[in-house]
C-alpha atoms as a PDB file:
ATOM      1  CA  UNK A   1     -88.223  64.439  20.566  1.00  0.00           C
ATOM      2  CA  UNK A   2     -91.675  63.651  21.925  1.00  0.00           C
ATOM      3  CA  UNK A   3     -92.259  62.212  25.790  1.00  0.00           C
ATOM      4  CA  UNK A   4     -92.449  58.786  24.376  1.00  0.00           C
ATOM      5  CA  UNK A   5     -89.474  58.342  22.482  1.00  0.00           C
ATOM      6  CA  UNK A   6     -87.347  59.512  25.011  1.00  0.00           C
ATOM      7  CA  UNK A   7     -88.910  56.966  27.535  1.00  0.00           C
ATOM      8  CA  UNK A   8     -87.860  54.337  24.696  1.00  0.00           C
ATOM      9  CA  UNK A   9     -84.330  55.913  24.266  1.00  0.00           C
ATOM     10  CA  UNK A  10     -84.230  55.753  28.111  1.00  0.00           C
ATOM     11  CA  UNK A  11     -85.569  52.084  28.612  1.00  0.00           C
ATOM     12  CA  UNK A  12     -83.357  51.176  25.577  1.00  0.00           C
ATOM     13  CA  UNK A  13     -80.235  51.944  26.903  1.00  0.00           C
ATOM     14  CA  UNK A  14     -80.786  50.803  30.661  1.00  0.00           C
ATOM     15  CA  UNK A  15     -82.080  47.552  28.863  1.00  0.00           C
ATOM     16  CA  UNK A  16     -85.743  47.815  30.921  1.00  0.00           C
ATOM     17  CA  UNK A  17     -89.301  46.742  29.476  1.00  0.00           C
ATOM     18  CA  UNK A  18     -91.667  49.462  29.133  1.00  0.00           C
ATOM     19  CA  UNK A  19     -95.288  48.636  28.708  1.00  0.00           C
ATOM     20  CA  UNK A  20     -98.435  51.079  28.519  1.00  0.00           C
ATOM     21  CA  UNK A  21    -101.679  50.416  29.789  1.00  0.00           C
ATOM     22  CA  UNK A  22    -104.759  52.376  28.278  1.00  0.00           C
ATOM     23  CA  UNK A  23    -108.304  52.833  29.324  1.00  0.00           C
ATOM     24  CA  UNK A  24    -111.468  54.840  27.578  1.00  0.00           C
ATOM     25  CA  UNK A  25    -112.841  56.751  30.218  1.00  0.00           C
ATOM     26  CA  UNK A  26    -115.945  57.682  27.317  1.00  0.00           C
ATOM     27  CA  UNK A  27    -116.465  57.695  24.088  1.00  0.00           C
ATOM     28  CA  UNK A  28    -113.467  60.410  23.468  1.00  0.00           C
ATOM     29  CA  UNK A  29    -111.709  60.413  26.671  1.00  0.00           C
ATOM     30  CA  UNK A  30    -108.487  58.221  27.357  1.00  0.00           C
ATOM     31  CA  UNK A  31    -106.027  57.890  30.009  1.00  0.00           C
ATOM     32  CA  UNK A  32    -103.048  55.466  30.428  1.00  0.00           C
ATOM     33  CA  UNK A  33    -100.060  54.880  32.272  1.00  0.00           C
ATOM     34  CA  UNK A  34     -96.553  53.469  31.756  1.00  0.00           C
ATOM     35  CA  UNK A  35     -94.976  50.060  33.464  1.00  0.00           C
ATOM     36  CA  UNK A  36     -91.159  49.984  33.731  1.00  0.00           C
ATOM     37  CA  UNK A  37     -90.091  46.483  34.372  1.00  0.00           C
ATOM     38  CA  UNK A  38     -93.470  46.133  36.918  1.00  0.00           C
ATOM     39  CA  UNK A  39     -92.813  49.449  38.516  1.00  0.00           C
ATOM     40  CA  UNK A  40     -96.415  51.207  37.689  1.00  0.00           C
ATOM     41  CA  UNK A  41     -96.753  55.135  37.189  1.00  0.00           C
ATOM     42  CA  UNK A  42     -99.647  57.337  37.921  1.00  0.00           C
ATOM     43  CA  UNK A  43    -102.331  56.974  35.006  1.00  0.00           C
ATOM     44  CA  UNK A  44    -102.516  60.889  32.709  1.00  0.00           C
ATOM     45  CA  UNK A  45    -105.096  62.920  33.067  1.00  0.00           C
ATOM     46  CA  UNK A  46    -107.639  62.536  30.944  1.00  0.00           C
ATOM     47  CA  UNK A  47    -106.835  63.021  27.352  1.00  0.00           C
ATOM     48  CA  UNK A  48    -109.346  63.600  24.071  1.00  0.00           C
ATOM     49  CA  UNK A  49    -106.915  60.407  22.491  1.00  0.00           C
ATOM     50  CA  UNK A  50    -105.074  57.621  22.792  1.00  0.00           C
ATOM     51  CA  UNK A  51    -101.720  59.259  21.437  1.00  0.00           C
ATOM     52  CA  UNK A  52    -102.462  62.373  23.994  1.00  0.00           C
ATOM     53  CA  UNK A  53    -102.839  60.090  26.873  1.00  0.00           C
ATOM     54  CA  UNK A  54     -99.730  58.325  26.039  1.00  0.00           C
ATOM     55  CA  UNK A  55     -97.570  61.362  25.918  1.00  0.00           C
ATOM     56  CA  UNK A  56     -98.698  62.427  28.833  1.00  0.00           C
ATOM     57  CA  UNK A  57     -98.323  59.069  30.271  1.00  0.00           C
ATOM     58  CA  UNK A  58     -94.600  58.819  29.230  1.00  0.00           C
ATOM     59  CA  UNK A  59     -94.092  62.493  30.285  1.00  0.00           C
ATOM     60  CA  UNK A  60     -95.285  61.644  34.172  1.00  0.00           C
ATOM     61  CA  UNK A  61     -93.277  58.410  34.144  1.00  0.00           C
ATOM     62  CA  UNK A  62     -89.960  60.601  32.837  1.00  0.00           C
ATOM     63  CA  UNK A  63     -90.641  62.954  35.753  1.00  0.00           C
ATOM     64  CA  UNK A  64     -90.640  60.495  38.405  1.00  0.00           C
ATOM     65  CA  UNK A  65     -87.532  58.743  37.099  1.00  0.00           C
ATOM     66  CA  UNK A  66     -85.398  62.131  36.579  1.00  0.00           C
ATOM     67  CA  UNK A  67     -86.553  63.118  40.248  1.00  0.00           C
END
């Protein structure tokens, strides 16, 4: 199960809104982060794509919330 489905399996069951928020750094670098019900997480480290900067996105915000 990747990063990002189990932040939607997570914000599923606790009934919360998850939104992500993306930005190209360049031409083929992204970086994003996830809002949980307007509780923002730290944006990824700079990723060669969308999808990667998601993951790691949804990864960072599962880390905080499991701490």
């Amino acid at each position: 199960m990747t990063y990002q489905q189990r932040l939607k399996t997570y914000t599923d069951r606790n009934n919360l809104s998850v939104i992500y928020e993306e930005k190209q750094i360049s031409e083929q670098t992204f970086t994003s982060r996830v809002i949980i019900n307007d509780t923002e997480y730290k944006w990824s480290i700079e990723q060669p794509n969308k999808k990667s900067a998601k993951q790691e996105a949804a990864k960072i915000a599962l880390n905080s919330i499991e701490d």
